[in-house]
C-alpha atoms as a PDB file:
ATOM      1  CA  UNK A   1     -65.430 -28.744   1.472  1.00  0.00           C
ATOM      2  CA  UNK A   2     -61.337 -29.277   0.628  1.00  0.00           C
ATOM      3  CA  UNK A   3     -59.022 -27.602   3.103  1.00  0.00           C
ATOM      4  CA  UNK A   4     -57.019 -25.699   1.304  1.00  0.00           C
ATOM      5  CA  UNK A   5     -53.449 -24.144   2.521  1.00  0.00           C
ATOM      6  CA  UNK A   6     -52.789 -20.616   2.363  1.00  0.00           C
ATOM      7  CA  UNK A   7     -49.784 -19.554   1.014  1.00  0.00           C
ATOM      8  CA  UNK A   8     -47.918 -15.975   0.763  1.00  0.00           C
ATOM      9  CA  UNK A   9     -47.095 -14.617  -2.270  1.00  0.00           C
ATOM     10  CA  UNK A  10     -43.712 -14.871  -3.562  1.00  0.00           C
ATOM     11  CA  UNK A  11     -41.960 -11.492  -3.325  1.00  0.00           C
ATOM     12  CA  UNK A  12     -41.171  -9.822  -6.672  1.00  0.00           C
ATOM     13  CA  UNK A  13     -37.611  -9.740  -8.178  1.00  0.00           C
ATOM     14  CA  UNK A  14     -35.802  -5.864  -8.589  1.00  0.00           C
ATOM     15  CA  UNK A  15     -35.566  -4.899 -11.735  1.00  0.00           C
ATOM     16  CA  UNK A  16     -31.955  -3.794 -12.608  1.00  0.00           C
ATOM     17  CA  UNK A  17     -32.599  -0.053 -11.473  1.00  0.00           C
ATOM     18  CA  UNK A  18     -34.395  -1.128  -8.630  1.00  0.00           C
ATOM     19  CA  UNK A  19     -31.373  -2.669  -7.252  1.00  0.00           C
ATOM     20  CA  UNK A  20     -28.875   0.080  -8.354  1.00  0.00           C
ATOM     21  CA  UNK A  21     -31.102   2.666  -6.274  1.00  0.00           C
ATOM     22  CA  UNK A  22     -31.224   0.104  -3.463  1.00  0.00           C
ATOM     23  CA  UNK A  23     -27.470  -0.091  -3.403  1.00  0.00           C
ATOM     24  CA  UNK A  24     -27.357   3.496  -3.876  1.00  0.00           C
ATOM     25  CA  UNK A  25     -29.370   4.553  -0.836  1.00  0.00           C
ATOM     26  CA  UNK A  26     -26.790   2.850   1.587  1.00  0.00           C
ATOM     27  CA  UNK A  27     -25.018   5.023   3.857  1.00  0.00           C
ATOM     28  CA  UNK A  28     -21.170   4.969   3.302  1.00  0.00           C
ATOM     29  CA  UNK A  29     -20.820   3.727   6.226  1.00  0.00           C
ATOM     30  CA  UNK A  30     -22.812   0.695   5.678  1.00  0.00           C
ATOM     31  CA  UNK A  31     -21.266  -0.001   2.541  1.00  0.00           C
ATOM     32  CA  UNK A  32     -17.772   0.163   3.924  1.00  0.00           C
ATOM     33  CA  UNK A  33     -18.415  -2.710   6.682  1.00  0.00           C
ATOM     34  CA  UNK A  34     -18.967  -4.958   3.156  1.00  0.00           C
ATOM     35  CA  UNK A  35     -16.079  -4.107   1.476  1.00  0.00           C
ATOM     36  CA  UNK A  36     -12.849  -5.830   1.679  1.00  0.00           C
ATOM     37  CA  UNK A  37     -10.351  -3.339   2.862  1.00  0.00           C
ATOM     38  CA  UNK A  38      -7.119  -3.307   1.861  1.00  0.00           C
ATOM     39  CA  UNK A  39      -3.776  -3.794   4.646  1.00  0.00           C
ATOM     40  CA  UNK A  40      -2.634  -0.253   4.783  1.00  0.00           C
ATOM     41  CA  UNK A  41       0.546   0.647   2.352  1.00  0.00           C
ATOM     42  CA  UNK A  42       4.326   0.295   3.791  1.00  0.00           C
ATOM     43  CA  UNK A  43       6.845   2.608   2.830  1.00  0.00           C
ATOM     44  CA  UNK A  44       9.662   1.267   0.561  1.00  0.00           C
ATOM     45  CA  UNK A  45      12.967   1.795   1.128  1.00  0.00           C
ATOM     46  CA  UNK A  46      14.710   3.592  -2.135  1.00  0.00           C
ATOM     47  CA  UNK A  47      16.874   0.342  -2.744  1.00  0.00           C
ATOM     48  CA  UNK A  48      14.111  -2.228  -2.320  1.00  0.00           C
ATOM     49  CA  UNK A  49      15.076  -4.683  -4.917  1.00  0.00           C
ATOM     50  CA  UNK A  50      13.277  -5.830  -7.463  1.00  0.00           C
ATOM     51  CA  UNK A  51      13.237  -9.838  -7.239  1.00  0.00           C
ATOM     52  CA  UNK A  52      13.006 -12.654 -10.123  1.00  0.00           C
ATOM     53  CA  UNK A  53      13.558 -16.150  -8.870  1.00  0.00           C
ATOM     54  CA  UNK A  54      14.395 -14.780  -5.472  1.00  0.00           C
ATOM     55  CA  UNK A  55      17.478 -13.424  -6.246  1.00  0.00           C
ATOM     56  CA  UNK A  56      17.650  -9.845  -7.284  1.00  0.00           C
ATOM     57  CA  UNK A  57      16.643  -8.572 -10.538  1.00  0.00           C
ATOM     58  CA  UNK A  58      19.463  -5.995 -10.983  1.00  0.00           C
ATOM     59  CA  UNK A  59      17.136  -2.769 -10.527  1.00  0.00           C
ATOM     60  CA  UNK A  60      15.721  -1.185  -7.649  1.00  0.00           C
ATOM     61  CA  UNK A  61      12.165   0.957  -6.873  1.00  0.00           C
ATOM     62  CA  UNK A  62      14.616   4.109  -6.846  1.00  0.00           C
ATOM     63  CA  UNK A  63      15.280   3.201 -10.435  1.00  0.00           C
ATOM     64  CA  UNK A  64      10.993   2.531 -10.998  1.00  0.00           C
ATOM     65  CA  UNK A  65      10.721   5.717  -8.939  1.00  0.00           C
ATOM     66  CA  UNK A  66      12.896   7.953 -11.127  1.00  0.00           C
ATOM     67  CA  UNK A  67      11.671   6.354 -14.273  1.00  0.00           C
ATOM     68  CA  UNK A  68       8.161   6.814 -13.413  1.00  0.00           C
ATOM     69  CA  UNK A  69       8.642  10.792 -12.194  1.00  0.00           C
ATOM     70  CA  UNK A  70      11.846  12.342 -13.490  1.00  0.00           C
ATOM     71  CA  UNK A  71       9.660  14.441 -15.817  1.00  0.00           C
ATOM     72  CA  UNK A  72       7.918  16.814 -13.028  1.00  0.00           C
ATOM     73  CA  UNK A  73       7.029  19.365 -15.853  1.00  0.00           C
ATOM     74  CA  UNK A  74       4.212  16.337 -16.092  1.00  0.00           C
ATOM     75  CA  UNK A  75       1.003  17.783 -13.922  1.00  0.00           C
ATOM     76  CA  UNK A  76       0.262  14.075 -12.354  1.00  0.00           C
ATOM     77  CA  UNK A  77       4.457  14.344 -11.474  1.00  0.00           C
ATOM     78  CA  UNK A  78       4.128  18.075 -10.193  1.00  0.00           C
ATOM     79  CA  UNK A  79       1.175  17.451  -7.703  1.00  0.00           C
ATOM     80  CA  UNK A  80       2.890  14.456  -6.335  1.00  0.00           C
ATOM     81  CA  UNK A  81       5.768  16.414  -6.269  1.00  0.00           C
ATOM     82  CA  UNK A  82       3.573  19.852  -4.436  1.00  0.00           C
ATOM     83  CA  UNK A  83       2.174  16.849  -2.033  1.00  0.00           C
ATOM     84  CA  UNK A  84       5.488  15.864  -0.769  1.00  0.00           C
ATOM     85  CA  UNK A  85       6.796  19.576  -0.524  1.00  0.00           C
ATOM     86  CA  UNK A  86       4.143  20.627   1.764  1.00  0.00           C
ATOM     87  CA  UNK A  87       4.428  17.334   3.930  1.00  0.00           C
ATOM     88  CA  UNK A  88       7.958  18.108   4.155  1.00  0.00           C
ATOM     89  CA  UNK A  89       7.781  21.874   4.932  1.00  0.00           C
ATOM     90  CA  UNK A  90       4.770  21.518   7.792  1.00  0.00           C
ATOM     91  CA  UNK A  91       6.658  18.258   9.169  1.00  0.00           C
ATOM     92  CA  UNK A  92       4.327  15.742   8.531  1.00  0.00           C
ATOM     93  CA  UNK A  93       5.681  12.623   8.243  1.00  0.00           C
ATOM     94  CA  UNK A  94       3.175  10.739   6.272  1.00  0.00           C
ATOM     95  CA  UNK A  95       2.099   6.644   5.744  1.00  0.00           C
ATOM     96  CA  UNK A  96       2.497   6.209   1.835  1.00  0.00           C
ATOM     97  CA  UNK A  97       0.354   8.217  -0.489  1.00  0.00           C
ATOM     98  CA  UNK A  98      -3.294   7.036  -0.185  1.00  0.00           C
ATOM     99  CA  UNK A  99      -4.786   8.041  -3.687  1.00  0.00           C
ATOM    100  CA  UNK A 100      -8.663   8.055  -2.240  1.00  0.00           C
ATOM    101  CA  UNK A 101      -8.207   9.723   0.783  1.00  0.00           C
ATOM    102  CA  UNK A 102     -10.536  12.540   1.354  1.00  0.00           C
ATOM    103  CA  UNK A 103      -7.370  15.186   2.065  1.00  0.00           C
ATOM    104  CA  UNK A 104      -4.041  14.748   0.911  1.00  0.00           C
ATOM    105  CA  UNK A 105      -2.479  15.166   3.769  1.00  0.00           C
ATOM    106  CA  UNK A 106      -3.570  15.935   7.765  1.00  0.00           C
ATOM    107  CA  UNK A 107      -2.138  18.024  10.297  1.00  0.00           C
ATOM    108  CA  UNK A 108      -3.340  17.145  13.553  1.00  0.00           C
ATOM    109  CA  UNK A 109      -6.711  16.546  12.866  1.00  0.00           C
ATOM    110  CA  UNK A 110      -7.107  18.994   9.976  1.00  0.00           C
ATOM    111  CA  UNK A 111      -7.389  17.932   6.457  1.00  0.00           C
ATOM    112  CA  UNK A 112      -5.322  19.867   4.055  1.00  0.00           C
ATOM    113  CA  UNK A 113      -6.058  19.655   0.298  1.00  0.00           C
ATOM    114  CA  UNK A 114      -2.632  20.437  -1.796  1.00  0.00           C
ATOM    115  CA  UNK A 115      -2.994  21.978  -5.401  1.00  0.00           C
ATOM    116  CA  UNK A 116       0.055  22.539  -8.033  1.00  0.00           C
ATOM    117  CA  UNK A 117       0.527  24.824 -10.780  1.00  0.00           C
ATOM    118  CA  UNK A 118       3.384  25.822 -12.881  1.00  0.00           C
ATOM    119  CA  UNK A 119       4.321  27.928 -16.026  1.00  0.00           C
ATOM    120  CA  UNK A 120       6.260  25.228 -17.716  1.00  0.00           C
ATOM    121  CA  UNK A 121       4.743  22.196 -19.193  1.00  0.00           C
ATOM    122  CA  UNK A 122       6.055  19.038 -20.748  1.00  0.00           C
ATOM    123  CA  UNK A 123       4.232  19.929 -23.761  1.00  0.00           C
ATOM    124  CA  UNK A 124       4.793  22.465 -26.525  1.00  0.00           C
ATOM    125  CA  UNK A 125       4.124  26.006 -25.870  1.00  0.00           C
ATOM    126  CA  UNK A 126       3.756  28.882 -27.180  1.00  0.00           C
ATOM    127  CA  UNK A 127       4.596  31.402 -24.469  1.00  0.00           C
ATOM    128  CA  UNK A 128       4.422  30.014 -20.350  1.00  0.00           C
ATOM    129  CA  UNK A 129       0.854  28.799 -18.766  1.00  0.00           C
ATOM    130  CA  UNK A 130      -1.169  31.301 -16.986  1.00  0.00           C
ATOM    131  CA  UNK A 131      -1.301  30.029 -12.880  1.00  0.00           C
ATOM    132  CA  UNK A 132      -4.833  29.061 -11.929  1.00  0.00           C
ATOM    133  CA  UNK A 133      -5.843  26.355  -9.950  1.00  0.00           C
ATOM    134  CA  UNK A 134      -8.989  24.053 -10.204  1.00  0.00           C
ATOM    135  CA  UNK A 135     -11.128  21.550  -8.762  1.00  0.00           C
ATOM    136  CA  UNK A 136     -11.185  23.822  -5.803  1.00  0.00           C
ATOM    137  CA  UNK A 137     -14.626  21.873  -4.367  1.00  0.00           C
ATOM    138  CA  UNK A 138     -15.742  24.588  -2.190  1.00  0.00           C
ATOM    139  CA  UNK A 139     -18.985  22.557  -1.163  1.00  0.00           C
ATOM    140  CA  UNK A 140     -16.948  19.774  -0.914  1.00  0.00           C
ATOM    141  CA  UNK A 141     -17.528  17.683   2.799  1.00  0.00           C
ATOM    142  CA  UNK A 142     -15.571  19.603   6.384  1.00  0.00           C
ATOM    143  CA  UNK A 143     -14.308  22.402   3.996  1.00  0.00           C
ATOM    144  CA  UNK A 144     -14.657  24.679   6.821  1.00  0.00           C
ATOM    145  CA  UNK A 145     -12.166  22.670   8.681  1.00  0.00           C
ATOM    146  CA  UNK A 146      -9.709  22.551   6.162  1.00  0.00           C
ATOM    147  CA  UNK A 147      -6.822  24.255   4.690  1.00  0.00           C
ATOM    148  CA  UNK A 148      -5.919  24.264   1.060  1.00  0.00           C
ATOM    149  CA  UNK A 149      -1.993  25.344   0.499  1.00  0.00           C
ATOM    150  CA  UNK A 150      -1.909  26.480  -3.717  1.00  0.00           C
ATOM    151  CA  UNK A 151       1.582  25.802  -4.985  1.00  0.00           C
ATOM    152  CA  UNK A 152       3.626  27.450  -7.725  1.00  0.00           C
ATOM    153  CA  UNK A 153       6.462  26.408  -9.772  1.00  0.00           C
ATOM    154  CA  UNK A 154       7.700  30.131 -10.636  1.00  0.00           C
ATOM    155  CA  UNK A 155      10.619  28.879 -13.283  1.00  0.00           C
ATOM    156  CA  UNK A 156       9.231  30.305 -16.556  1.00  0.00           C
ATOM    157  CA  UNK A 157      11.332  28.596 -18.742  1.00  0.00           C
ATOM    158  CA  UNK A 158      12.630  25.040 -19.606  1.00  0.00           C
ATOM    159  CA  UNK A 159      16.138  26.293 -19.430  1.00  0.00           C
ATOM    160  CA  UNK A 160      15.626  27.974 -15.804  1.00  0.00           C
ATOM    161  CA  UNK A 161      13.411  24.532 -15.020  1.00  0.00           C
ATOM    162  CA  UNK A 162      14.573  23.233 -11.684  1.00  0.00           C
ATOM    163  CA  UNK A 163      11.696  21.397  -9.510  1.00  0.00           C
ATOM    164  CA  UNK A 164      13.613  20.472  -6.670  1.00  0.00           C
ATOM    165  CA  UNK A 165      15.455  24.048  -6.295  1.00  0.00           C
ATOM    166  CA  UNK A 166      12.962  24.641  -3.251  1.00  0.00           C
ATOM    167  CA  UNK A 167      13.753  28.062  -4.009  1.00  0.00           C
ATOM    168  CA  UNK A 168      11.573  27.699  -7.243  1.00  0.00           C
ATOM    169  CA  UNK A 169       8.338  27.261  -5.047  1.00  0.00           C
ATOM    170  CA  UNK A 170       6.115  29.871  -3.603  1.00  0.00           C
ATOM    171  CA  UNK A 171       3.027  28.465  -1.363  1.00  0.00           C
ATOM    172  CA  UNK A 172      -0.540  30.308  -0.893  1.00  0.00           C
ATOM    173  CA  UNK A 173      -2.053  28.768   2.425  1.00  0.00           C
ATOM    174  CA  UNK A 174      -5.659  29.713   2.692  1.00  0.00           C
ATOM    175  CA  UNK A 175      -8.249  28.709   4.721  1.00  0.00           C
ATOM    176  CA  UNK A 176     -10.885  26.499   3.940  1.00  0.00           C
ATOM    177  CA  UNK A 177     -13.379  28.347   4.977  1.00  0.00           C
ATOM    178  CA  UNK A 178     -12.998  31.690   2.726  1.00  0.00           C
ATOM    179  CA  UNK A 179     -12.537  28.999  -0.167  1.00  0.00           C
ATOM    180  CA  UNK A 180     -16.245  28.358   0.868  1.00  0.00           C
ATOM    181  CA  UNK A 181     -16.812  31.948   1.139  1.00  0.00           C
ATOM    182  CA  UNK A 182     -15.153  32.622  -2.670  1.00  0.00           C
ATOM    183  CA  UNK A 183     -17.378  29.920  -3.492  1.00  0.00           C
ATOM    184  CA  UNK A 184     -15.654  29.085  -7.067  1.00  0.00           C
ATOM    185  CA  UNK A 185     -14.121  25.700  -8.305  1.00  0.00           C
ATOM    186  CA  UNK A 186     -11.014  27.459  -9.576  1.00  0.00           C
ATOM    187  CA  UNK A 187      -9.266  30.436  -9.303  1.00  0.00           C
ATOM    188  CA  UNK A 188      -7.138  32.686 -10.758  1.00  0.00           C
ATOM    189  CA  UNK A 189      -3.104  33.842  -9.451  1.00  0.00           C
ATOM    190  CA  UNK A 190      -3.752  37.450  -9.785  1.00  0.00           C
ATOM    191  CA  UNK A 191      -7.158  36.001  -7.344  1.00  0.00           C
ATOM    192  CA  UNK A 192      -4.904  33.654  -5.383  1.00  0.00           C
ATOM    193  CA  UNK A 193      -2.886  36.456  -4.212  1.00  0.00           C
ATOM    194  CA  UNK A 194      -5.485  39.012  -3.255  1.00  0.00           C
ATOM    195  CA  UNK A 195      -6.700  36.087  -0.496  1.00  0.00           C
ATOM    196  CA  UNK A 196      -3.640  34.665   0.303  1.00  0.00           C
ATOM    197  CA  UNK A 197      -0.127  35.574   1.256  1.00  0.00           C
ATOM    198  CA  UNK A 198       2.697  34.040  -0.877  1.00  0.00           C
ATOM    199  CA  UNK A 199       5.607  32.584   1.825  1.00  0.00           C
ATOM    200  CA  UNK A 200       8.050  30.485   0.753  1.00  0.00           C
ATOM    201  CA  UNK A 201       9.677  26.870   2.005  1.00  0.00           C
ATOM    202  CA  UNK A 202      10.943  27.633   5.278  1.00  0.00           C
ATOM    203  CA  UNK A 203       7.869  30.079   6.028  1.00  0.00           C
ATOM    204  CA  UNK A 204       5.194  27.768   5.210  1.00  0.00           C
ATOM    205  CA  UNK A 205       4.940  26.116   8.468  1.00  0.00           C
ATOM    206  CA  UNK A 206       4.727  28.695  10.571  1.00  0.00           C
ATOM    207  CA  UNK A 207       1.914  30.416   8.118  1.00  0.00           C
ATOM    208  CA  UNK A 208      -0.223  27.154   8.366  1.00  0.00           C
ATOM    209  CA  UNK A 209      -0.029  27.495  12.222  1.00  0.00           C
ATOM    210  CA  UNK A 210      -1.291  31.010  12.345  1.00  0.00           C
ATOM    211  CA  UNK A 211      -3.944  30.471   9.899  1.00  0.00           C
ATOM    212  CA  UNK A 212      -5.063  27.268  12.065  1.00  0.00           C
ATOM    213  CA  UNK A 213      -4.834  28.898  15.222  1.00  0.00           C
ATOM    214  CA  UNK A 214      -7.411  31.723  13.689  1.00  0.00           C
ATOM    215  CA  UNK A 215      -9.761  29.483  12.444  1.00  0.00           C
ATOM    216  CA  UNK A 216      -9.798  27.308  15.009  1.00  0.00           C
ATOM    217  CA  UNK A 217     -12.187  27.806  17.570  1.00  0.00           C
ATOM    218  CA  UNK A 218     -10.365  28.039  21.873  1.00  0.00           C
ATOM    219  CA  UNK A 219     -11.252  25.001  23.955  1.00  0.00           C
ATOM    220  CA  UNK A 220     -13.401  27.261  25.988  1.00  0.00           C
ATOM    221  CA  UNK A 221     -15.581  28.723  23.063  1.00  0.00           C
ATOM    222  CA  UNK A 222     -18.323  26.648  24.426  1.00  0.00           C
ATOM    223  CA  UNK A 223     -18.148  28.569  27.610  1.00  0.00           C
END
């Protein structure tokens, strides 16, 4: 009788959809320890120079900067713009913009989600937009920690236009929580301002702080 060797069968090769829900079920977690993460962003200075040949090129980032954003009729322009505002107004002072972040900015610990509207657009209209505001997310992950802040450009014509009059902006804070409540991905002004109370630069801060320190549970709660 021949010996013969056993041998184990060879395992079967994923199809293409096989490996797509493999990939698919991994936690984010897991798939960020296999990504390659990028150094985090430094601030440039307005006159950073531009460089060819290592000398300078004759143009600065201020001059990409106001190339790149001088129209702020532009919605990409205007929510950069909102962004900044409401950095500036609760005293955050920001690393650079991170694009993918899951808030756009933090105070403290608590993520706040910024959202822009205006009446006047840098295309053609026939009479100014009507405010609403969208991708509102209300399922979307810690809402209840959070704390949206609605913005509005109130110059209603191109004429009267002014973005960085901060006397043109009015700012809805709102809690995250009755945005989870509402549960709708956009809303309305005329619904904006039956949930929220319209303050304007200087009073922003100090209307974030009161809505955090409702929301927020004491250190004894637990008690």
């Amino acid at each position: 009788m021949s010996n013969q060797t056993a041998t184990s069968p060879k395992p079967k090769r994923m199809t293409k959809s096989q490996r797509a829900g493999h990939q698919a079920s991994k936690t984010f977690a897991e798939r960020q320890t296999t990504l390659v993460q990028p150094a985090p962003a430094v601030m440039l200075p307005p006159l950073e120079p531009f460089t060819l040949g290592g000398t300078g090129a004759g143009f600065t980032f201020s001059d990409f900067a106001a190339w790149a954003l001088s129209d702020l009729r532009d919605n990409v322009a205007r929510g950069l713009l909102a962004e900044y505002l409401v950095a500036r107004a609760l005293g955050i002072t920001p690393p650079p913009r991170r694009a993918w972040d899951e808030a756009d900015l933090w105070l403290d610990s608590t993520p706040i989600h910024v959202k822009a509207s205006a009446y006047i657009q840098s295309w053609g209209q026939e009479s100014p937009s009507r405010i609403s505001f969208s991708n509102l997310r209300p399922q979307r992950p810690k809402i209840l920690e959070s704390l949206y802040v609605l913005c509005v450009n109130t110059c209603r014509s191109h004429d009267a236009f002014r973005p960085c009059d901060l006397d043109s902006w009015v700012f809805y804070p709102i809690t995250g929580m009755r945005i989870a409540e509402i549960g709708c991905s956009a809303l309305s002004l005329p619904r904006v301002e039956q949930e929220a109370t319209p303050v304007g630069f200087t009073g922003l801060h100090g209307a974030v702080r009161g809505l955090l320190a409702n929301v927020q549970p004491s250190s004894d709660a637990s008690a």
